[in-house]
C-alpha atoms as a PDB file:
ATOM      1  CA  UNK A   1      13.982 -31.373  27.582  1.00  0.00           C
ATOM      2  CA  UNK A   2      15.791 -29.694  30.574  1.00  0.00           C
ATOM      3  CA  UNK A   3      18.366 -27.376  29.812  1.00  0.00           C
ATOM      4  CA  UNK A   4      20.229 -25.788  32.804  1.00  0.00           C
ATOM      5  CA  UNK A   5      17.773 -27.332  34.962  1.00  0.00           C
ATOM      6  CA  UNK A   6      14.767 -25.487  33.698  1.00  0.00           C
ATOM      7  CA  UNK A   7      11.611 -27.107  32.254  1.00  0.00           C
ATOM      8  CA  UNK A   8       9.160 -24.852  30.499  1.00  0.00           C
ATOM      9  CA  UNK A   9       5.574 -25.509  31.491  1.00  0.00           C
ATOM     10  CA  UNK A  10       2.375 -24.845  29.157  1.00  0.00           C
ATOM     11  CA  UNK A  11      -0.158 -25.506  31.311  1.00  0.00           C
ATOM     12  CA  UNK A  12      -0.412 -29.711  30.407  1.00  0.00           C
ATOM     13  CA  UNK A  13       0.471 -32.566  31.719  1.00  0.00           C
ATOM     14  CA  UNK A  14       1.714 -33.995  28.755  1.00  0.00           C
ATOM     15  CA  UNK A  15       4.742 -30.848  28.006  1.00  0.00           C
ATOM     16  CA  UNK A  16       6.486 -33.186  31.170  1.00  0.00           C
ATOM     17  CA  UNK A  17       6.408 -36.296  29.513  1.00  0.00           C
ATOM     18  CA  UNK A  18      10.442 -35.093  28.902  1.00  0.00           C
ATOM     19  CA  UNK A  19      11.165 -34.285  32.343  1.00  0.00           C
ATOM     20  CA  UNK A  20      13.507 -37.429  33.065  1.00  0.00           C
ATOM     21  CA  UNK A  21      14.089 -38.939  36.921  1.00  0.00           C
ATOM     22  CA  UNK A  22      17.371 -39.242  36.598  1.00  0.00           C
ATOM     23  CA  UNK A  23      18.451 -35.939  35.945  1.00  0.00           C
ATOM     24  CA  UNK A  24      21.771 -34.923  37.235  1.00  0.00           C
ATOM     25  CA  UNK A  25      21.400 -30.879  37.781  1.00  0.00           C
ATOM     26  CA  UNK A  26      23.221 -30.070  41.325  1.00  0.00           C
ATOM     27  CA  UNK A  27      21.796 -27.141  43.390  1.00  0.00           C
ATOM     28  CA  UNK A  28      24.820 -24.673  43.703  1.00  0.00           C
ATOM     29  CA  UNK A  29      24.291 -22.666  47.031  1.00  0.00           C
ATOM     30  CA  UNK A  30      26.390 -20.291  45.172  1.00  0.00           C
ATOM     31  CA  UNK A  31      23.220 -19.243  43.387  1.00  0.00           C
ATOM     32  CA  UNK A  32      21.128 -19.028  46.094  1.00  0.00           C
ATOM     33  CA  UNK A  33      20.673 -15.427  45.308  1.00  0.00           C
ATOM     34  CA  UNK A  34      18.275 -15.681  42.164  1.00  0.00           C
ATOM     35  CA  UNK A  35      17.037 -19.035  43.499  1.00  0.00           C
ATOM     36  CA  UNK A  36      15.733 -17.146  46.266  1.00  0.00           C
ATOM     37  CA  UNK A  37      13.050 -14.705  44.115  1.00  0.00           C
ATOM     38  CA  UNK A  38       9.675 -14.917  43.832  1.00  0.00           C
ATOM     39  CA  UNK A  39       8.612 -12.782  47.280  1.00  0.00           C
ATOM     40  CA  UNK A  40       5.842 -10.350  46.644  1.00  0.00           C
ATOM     41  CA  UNK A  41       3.997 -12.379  43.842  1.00  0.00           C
ATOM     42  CA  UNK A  42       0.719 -12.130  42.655  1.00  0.00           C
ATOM     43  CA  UNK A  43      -1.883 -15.201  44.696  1.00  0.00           C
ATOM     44  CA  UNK A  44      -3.058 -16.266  41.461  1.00  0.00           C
ATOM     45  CA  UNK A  45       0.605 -16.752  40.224  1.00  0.00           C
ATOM     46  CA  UNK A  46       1.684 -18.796  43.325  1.00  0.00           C
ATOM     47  CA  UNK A  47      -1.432 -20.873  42.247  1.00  0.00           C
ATOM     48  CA  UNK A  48       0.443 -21.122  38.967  1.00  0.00           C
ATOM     49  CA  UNK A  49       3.731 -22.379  40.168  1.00  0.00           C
ATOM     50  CA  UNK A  50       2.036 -24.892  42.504  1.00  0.00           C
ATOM     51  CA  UNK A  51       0.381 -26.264  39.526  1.00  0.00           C
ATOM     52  CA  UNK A  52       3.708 -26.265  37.315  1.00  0.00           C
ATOM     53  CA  UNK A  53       5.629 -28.276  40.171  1.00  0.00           C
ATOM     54  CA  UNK A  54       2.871 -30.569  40.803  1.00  0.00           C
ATOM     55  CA  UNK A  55       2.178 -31.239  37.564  1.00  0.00           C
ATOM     56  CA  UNK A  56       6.132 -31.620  36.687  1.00  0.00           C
ATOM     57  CA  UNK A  57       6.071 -34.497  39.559  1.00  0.00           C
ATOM     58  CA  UNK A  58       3.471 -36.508  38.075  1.00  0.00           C
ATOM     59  CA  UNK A  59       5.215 -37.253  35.497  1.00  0.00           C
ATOM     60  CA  UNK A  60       7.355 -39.308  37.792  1.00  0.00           C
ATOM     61  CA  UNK A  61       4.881 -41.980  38.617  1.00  0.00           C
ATOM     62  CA  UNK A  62       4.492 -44.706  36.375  1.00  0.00           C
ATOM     63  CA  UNK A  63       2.076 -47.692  36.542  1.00  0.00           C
ATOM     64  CA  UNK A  64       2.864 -50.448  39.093  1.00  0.00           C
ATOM     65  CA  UNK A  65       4.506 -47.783  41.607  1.00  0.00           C
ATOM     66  CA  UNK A  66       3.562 -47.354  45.037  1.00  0.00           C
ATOM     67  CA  UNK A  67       3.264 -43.997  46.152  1.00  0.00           C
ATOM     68  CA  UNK A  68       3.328 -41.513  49.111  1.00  0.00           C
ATOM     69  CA  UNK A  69       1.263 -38.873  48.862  1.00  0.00           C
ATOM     70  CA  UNK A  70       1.982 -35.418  51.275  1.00  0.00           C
ATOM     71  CA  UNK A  71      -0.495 -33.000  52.268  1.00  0.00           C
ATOM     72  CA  UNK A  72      -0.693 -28.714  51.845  1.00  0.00           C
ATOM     73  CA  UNK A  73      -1.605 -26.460  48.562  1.00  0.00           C
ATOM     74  CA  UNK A  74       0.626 -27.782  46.349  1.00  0.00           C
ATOM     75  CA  UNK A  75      -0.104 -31.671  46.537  1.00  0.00           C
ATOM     76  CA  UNK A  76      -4.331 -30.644  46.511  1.00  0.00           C
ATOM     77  CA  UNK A  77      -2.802 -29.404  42.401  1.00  0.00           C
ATOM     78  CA  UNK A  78      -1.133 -32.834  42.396  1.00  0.00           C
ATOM     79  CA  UNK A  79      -4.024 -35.254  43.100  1.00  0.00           C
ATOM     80  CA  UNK A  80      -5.818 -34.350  39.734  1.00  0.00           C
ATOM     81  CA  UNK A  81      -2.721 -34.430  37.745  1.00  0.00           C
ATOM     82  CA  UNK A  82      -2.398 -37.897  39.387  1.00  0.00           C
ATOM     83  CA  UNK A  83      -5.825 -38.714  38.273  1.00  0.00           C
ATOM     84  CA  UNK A  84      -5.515 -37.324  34.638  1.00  0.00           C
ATOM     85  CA  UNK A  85      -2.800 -39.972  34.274  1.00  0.00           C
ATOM     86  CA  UNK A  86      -5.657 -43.253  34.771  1.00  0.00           C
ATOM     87  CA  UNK A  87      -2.270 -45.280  36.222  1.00  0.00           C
ATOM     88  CA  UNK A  88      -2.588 -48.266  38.286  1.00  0.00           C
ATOM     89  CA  UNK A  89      -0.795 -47.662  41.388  1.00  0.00           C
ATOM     90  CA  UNK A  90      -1.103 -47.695  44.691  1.00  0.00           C
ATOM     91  CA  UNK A  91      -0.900 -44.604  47.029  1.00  0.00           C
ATOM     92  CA  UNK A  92      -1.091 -43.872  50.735  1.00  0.00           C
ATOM     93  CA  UNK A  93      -2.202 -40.681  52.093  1.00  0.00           C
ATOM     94  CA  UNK A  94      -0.485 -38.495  55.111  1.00  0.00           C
ATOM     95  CA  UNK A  95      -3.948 -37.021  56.066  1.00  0.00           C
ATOM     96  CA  UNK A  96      -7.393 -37.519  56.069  1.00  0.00           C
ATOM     97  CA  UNK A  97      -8.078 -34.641  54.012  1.00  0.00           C
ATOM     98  CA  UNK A  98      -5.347 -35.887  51.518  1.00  0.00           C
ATOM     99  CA  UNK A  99      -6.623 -39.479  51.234  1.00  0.00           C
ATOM    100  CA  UNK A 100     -10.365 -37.694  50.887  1.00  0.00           C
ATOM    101  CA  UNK A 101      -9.792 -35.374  47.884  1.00  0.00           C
ATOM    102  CA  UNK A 102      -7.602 -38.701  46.743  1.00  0.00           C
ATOM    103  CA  UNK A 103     -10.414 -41.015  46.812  1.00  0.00           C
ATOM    104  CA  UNK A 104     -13.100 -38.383  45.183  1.00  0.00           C
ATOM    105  CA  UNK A 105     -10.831 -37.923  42.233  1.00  0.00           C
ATOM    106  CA  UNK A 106     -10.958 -42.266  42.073  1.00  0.00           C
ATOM    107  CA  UNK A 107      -6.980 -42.393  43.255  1.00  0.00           C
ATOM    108  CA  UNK A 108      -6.787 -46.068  44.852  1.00  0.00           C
ATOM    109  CA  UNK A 109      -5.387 -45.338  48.653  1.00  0.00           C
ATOM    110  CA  UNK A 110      -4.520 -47.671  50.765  1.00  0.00           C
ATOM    111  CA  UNK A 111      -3.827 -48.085  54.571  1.00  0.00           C
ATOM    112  CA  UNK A 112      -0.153 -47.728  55.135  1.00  0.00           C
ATOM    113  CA  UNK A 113      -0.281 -51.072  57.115  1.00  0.00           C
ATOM    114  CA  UNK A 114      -0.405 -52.660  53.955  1.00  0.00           C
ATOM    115  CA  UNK A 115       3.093 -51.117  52.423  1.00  0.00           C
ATOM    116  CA  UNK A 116       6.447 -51.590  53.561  1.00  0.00           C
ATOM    117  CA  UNK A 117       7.793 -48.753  51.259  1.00  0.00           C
ATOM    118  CA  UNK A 118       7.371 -46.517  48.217  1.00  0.00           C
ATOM    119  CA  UNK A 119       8.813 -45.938  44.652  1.00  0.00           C
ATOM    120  CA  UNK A 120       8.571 -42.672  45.357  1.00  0.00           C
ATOM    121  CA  UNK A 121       6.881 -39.635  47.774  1.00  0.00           C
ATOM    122  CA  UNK A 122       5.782 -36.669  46.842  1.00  0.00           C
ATOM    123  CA  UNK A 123       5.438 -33.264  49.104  1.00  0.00           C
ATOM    124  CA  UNK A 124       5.496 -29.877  49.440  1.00  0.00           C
ATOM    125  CA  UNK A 125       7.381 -27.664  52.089  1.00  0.00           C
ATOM    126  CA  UNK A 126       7.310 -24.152  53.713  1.00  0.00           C
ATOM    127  CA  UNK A 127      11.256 -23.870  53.089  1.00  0.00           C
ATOM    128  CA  UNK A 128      13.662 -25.086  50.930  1.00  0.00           C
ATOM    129  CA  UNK A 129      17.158 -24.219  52.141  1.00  0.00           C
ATOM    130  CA  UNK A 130      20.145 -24.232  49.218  1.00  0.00           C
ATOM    131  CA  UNK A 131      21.561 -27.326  51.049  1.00  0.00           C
ATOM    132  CA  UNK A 132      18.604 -29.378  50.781  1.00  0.00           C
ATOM    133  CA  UNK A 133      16.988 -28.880  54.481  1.00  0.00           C
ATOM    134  CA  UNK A 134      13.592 -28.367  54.725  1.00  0.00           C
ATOM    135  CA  UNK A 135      10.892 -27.257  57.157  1.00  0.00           C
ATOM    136  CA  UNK A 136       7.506 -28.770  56.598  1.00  0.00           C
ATOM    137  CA  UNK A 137       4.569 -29.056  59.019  1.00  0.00           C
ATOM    138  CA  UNK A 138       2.303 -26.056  57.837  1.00  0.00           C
ATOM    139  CA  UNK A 139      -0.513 -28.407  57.806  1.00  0.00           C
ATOM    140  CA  UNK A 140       0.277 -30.183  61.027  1.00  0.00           C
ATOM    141  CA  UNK A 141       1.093 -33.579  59.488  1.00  0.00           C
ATOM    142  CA  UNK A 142       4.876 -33.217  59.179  1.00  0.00           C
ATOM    143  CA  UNK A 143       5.428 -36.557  61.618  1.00  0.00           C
ATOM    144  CA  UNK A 144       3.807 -38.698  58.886  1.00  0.00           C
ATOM    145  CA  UNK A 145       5.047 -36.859  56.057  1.00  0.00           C
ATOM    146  CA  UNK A 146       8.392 -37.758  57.591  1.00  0.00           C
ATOM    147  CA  UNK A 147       7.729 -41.473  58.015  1.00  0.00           C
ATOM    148  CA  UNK A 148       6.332 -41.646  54.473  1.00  0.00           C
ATOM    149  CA  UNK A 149       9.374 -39.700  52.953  1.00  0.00           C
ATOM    150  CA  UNK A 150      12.081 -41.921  54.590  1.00  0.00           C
ATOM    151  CA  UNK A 151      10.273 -44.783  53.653  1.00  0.00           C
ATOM    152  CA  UNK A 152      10.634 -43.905  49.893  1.00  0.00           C
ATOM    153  CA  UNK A 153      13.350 -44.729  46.988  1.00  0.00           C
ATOM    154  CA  UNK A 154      13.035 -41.177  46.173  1.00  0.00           C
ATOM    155  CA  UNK A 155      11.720 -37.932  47.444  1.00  0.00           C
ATOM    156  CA  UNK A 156      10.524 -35.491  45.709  1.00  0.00           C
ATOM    157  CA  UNK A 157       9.646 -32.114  46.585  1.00  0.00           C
ATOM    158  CA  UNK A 158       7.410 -29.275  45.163  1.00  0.00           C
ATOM    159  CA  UNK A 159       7.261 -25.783  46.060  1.00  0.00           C
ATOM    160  CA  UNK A 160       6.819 -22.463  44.298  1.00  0.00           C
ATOM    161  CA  UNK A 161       9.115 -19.889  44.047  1.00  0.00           C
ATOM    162  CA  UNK A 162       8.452 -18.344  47.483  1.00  0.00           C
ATOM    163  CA  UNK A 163       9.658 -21.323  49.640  1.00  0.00           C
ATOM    164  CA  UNK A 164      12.724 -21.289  48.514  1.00  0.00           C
ATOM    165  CA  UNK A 165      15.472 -19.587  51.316  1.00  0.00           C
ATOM    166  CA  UNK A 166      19.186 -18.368  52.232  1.00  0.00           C
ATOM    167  CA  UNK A 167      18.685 -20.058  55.035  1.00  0.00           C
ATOM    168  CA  UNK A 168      16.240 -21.910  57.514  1.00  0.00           C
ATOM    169  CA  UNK A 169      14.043 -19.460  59.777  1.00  0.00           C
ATOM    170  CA  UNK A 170      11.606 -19.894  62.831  1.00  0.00           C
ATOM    171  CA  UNK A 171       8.571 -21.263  62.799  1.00  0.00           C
ATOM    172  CA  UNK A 172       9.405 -24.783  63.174  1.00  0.00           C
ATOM    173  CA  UNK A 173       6.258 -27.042  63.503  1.00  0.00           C
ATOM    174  CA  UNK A 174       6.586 -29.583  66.491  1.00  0.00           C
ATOM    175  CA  UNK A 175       4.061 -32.731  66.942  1.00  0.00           C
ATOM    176  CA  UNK A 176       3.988 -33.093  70.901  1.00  0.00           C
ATOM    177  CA  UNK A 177       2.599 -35.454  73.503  1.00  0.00           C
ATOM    178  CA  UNK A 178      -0.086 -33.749  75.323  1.00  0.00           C
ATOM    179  CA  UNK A 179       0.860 -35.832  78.266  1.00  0.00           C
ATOM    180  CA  UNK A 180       3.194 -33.225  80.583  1.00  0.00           C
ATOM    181  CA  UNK A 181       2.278 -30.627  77.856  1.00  0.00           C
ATOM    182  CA  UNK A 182       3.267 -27.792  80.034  1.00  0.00           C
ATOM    183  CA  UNK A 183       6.185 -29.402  81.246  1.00  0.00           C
ATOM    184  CA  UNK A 184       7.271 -29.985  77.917  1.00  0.00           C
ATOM    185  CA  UNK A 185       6.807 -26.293  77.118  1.00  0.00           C
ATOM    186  CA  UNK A 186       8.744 -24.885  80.136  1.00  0.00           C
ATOM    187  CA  UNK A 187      11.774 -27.170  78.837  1.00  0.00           C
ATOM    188  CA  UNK A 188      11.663 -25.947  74.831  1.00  0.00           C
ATOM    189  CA  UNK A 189      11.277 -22.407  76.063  1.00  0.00           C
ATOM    190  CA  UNK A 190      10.859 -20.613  72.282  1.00  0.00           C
ATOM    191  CA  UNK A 191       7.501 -22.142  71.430  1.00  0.00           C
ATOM    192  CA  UNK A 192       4.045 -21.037  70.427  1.00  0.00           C
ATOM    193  CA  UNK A 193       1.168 -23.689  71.212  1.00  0.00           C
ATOM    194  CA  UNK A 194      -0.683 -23.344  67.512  1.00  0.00           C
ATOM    195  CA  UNK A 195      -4.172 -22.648  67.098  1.00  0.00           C
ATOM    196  CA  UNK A 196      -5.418 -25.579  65.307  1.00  0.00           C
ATOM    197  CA  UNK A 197      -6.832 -29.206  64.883  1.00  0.00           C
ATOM    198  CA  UNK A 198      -4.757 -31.893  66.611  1.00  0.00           C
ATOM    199  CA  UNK A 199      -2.651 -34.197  64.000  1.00  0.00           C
ATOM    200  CA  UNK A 200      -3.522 -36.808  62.801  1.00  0.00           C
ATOM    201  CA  UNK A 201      -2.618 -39.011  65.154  1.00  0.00           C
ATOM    202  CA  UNK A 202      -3.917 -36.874  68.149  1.00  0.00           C
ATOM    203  CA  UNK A 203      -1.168 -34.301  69.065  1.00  0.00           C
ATOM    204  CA  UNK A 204      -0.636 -30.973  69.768  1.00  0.00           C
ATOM    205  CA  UNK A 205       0.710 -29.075  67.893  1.00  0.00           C
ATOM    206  CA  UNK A 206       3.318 -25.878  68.109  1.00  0.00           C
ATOM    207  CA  UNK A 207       5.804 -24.062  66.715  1.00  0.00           C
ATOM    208  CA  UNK A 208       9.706 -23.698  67.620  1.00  0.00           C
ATOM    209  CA  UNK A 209       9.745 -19.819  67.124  1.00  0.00           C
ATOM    210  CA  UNK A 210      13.431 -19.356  68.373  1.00  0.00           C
ATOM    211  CA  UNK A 211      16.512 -18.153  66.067  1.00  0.00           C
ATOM    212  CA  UNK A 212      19.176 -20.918  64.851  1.00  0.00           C
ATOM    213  CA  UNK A 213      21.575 -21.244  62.952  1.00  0.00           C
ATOM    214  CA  UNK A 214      22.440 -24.576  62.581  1.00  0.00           C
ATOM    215  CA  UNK A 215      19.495 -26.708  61.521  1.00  0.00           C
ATOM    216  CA  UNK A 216      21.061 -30.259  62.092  1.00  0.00           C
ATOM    217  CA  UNK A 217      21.822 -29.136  65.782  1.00  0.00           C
ATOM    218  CA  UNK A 218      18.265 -28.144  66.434  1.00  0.00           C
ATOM    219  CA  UNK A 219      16.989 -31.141  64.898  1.00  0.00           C
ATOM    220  CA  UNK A 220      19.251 -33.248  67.432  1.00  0.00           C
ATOM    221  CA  UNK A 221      17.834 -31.524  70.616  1.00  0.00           C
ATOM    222  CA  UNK A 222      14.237 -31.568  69.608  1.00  0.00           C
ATOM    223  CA  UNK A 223      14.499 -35.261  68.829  1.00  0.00           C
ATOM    224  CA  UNK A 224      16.219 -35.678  72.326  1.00  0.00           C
ATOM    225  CA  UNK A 225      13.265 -34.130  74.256  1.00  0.00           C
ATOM    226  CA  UNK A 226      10.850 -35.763  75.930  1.00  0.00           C
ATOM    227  CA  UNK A 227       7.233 -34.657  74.830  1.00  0.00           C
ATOM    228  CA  UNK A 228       8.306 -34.031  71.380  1.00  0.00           C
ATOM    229  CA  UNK A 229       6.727 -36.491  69.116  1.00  0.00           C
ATOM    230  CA  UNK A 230       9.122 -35.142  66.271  1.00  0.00           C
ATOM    231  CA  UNK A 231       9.993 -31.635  64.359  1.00  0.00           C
ATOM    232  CA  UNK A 232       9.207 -29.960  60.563  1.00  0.00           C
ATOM    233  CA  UNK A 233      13.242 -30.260  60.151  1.00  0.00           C
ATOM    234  CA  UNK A 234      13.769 -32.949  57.286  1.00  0.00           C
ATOM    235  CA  UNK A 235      17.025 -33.007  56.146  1.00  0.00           C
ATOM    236  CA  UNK A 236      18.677 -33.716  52.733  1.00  0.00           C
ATOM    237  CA  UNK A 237      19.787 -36.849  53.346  1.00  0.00           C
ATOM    238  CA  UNK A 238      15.532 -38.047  52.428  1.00  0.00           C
ATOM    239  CA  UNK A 239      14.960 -35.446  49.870  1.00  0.00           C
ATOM    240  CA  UNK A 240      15.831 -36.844  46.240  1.00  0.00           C
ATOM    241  CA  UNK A 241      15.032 -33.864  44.321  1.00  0.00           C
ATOM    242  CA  UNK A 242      13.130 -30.555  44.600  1.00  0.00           C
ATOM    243  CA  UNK A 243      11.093 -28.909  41.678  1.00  0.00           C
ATOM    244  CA  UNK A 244      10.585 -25.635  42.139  1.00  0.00           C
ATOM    245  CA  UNK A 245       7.862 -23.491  39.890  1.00  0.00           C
ATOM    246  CA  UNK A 246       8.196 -20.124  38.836  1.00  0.00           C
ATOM    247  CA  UNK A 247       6.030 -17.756  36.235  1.00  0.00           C
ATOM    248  CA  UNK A 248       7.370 -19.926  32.734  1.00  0.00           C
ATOM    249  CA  UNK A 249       9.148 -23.145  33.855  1.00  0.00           C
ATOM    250  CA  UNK A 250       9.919 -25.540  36.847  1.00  0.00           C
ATOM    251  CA  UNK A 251      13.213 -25.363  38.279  1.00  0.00           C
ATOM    252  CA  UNK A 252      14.987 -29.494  38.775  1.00  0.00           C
ATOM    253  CA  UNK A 253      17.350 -29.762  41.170  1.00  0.00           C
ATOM    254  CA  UNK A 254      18.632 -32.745  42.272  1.00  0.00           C
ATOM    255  CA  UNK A 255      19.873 -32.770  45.998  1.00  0.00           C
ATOM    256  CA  UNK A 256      23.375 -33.811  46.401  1.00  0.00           C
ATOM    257  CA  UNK A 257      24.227 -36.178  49.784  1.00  0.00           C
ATOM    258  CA  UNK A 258      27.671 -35.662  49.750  1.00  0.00           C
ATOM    259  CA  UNK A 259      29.169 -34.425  53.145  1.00  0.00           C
ATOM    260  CA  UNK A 260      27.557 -35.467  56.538  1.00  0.00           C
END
């Protein structure tokens, strides 16, 4: 049962079995204050919350569904809550090492080619703003993440406490064409080539490291430059709801698209 948006967590799958999808608490930026705890805890408790979100989100999927599955941390706690379940359904991964640790656990994943859309996604993200904008890409698969979220009835969300914010902050992760890479650098100025494996998909990837203020404005100009393949800025018109896990509960908040 949630009451004021909170969900106490145990530990089992089953204590979400009362979490319902159509739950109407509203994130009030107004509270962004206490929604914004969490910094400085313990590795093992960030572990924790993972688990409570992911766990929460299973809950979600029912048999018959198709369903997106992200990549990062928090969705390597949801694949075995998945599996617990024994549903039939049928998911598509956003990464190899997703659709791996998806297929050893006996998850049936299928080739994207194959789906037109999803019930419903399910991600993580490096930060949750109190508006609803996010910035994902940690794991350098943001530009499928993004197709599979917009492709979905509903998006949902799962973080621990720590990702929530006031507001947006640099990094950004950027996908770009390694075609005219250092062209493309000399035009975004701010950005930090990353030291890692190419995405899926083959490209490089960076990070946006300048300050901003206005996340939908960035978002515009690095979709309107040439080299970038696309940006960790997802914003809250795709993102259904967010579940957020702390020490004793998980936080539901349902983002509102009111407004432009």
């Amino acid at each position: 049962m949630i009451r004021d948006g909170i969900v106490p967590w145990d530990g089992t799958v089953a204590w979400y079995a009362a979490v319902p999808s159509d739950s109407t608490v509203r994130w009030d930026s107004s509270a962004a204050t206490t929604f914004d705890r969490g910094y400085g805890v313990m590795a093992a408790d960030l572990e924790s919350q993972k688990q409570a979100a992911a766990e929460a989100s299973a809950v979600l999927v029912e048999d018959g569904m198709t369903v997106g599955l992200g990549t990062g941390s928090t969705v390597a706690h949801l694949l075995p809550a998945l599996a617990r379940r024994r549903l039939s359904v049928r998911y598509v991964s956003t990464s190899p090492r997703t659709e791996e640790m998806a297929r050893g656990l006996g998850l049936h994943v299928e080739p994207f080619s194959l789906i037109e859309g999803f019930d419903i996604t399910i991600d993580g993200a490096d930060q949750v703003a109190p508006d609803g904008w996010l910035v994902k890409g940690g794991g350098a698969a943001h530009t499928r993440e993004k197709i599979v979220a917009v492709s979905a009835d509903r998006f949902v969300v799962i973080v621990d406490s720590t990702k929530t914010v006031q507001a947006l902050h640099p990094p950004v992760p950027l996908e770009l064409i390694e075609f005219g890479l250092a062209s493309t650098l000399r035009r975004l100025g701010t950005v930090k080539l990353r030291e890692a494996p190419k995405s899926p998909d083959g490209g490089v990837i960076a990070d946006f490291t300048g300050d901003f203020t206005d996340p939908r404005a960035l978002a515009t100009w690095l979709s309107e430059t040439p080299g970038v393949v696309d940006h960790g800025l997802f914003p809250p018109q795709m993102v259904t709801t967010v579940l957020v896990g702390r020490e004793h509960s998980v936080d539901t908040i349902v983002i509102s698209h009111a407004g432009p």
